[in-house]
N, C-alpha and C. Protein backbone atom coordinates (compact mmCIF):
# COMPACT_ATOMS: atom_id res chain seq x y z
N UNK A 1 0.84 -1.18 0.00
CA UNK A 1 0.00 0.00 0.00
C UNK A 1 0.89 1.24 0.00
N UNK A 2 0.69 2.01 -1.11
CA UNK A 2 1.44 3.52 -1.32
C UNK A 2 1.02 4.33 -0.12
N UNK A 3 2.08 5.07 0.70
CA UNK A 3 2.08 6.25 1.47
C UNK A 3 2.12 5.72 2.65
N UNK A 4 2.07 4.51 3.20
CA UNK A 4 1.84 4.03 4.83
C UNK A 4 2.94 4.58 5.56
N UNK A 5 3.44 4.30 6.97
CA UNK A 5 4.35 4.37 7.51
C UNK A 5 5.13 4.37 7.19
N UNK A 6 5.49 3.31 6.29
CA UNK A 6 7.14 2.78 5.77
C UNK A 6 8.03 3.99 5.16
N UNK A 7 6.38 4.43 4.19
CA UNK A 7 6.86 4.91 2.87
C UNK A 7 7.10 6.80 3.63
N UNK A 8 6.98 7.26 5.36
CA UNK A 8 7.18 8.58 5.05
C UNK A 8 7.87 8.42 6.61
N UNK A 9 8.73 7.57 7.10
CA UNK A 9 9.43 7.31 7.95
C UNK A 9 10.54 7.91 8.12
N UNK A 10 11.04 8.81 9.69
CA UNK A 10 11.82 9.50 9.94
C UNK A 10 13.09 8.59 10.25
N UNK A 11 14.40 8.70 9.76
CA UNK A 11 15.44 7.86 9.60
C UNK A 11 16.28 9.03 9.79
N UNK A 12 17.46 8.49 10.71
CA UNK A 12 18.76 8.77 10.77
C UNK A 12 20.05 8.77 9.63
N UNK A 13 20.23 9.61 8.63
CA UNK A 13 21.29 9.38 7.67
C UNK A 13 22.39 9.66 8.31
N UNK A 14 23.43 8.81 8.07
CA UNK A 14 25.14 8.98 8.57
C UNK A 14 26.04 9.47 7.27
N UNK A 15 26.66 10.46 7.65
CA UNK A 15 27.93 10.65 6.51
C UNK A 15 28.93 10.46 7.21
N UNK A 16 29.07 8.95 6.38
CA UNK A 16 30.54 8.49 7.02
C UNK A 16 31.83 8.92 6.43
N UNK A 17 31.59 9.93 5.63
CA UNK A 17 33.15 10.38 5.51
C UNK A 17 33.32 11.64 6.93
N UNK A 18 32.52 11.79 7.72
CA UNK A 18 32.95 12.65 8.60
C UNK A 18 32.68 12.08 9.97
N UNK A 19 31.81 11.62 10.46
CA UNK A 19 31.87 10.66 11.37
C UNK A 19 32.98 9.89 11.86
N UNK A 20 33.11 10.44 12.97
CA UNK A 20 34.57 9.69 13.88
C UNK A 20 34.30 8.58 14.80
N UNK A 21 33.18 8.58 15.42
CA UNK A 21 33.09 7.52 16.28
C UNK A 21 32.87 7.79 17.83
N UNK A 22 32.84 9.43 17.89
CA UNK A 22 32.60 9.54 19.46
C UNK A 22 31.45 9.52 20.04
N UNK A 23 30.27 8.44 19.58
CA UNK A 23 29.38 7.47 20.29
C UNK A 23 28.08 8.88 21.03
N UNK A 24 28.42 10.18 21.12
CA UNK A 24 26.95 11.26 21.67
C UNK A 24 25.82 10.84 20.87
N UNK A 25 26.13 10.18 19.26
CA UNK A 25 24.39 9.82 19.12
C UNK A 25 23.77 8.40 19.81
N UNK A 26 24.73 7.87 20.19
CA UNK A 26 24.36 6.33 20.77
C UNK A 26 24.04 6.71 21.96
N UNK A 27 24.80 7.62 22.80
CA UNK A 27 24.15 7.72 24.49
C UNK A 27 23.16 8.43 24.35
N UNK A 28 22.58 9.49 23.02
CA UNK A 28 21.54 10.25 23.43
C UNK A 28 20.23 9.35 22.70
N UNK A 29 20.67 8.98 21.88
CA UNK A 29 19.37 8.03 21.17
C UNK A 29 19.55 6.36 21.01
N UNK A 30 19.89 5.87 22.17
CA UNK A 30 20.16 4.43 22.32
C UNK A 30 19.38 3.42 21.73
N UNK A 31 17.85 4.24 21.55
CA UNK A 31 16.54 3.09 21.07
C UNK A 31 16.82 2.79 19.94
N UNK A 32 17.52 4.03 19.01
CA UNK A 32 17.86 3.89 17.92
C UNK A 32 19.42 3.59 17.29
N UNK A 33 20.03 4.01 17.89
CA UNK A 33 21.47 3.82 17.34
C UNK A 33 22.59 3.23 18.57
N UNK A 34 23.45 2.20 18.07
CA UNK A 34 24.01 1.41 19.23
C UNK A 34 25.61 1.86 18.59
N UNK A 35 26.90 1.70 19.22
CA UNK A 35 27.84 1.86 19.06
C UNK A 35 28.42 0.16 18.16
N UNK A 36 29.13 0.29 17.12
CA UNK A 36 29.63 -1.17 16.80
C UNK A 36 30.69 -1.23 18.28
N UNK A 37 31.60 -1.98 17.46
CA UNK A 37 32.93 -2.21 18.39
C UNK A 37 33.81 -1.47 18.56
N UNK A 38 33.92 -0.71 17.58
CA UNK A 38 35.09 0.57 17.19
C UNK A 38 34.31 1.85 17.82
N UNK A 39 32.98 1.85 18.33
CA UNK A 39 32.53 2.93 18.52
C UNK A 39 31.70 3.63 17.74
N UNK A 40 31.79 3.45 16.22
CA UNK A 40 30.55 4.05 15.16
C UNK A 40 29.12 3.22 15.52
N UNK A 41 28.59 4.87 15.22
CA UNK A 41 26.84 4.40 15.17
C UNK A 41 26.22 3.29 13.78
N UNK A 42 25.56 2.12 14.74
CA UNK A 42 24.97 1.53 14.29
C UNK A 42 23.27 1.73 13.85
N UNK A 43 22.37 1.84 13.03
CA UNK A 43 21.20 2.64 13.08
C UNK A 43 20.30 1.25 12.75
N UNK A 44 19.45 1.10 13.70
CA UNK A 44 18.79 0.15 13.82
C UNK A 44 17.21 -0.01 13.28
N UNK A 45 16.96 0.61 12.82
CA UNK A 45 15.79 0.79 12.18
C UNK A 45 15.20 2.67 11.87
N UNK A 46 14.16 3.41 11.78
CA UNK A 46 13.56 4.07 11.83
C UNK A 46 13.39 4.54 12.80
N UNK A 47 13.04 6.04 13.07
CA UNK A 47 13.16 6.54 14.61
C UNK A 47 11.60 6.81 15.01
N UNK A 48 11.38 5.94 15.90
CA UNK A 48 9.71 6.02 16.35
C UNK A 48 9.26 7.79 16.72
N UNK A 49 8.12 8.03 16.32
CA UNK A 49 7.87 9.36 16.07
C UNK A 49 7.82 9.87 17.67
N UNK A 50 7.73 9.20 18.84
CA UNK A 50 7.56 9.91 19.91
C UNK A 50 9.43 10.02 20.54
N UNK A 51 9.88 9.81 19.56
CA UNK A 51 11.80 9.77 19.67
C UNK A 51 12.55 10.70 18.43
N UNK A 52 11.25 11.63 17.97
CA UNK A 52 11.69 13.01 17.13
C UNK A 52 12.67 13.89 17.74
N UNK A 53 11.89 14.67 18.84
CA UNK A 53 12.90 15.33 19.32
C UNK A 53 13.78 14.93 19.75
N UNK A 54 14.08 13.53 20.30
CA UNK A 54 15.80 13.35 20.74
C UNK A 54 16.14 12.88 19.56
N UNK A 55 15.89 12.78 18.38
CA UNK A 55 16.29 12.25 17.45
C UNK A 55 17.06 13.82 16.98
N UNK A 56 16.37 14.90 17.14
CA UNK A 56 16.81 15.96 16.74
C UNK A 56 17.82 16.55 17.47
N UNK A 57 18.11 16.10 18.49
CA UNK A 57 19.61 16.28 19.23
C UNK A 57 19.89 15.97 19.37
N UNK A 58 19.90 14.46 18.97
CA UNK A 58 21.37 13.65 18.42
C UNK A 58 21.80 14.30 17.20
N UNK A 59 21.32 14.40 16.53
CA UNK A 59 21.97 15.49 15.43
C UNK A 59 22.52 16.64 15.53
N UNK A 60 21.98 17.43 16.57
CA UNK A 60 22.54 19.03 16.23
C UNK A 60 23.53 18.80 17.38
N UNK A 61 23.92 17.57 18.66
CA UNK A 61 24.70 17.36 18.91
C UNK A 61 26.20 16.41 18.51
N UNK A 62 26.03 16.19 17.38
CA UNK A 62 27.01 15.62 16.78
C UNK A 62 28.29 16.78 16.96
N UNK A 63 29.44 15.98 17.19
CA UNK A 63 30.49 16.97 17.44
C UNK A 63 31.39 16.63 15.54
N UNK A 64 30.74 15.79 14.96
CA UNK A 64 31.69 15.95 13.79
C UNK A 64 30.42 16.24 12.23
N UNK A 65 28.97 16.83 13.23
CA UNK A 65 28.35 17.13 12.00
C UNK A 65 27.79 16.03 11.11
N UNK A 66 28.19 14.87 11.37
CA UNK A 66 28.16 13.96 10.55
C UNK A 66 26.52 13.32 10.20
N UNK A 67 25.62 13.58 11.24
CA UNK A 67 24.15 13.01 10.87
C UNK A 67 22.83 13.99 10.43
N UNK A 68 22.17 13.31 9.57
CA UNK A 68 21.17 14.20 9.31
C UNK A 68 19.90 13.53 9.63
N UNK A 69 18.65 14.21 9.39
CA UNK A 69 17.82 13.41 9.64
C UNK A 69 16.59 13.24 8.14
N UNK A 70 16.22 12.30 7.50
CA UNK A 70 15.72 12.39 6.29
C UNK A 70 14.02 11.45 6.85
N UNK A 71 13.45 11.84 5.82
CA UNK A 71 11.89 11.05 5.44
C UNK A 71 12.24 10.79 4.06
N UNK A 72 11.56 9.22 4.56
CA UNK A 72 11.89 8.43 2.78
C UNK A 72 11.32 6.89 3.83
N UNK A 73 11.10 6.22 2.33
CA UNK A 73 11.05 4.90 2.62
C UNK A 73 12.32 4.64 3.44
N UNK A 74 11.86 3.23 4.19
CA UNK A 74 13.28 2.51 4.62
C UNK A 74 13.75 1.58 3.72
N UNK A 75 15.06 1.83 3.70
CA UNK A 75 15.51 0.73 2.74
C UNK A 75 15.23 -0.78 3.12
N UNK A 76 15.61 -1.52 2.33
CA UNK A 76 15.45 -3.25 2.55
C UNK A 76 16.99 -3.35 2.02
């Protein structure tokens, strides 16, 4: 079905050419993003809509700039 959830879902984008690994989006948005082993954010699905606003400062607290936040389908 065109337009459901899937299709207008708030997601975490990473630009990993700037992204270092110092883990502030994993302690501030844990539901959503976990640290691998090295420390980079892992993004675990879609960010549930009542996890907007911390979704929105995990971003504007990024110390290397590196995340944005997009609406779009989720990939498969």
């Amino acid at each position: 079905m065109a337009g459901g959830p899937e299709e207008d879902a708030l997601r975490i984008r990473i630009d990993w050419c700037r992204c270092r690994g110092h883990g502030v989006c994993a302690e501030l948005l844990g539901e959503v993003i976990v640290p691998d082993e090295w420390g980079y954010p892992l993004v675990r699905g879609p960010v549930p809509p009542e996890l907007a606003g911390t979704a929105r400062r995990a971003v504007s607290f990024c110390p290397a700039l590196a995340l944005s936040l997009v609406r779009g389908p989720v990939p498969r």
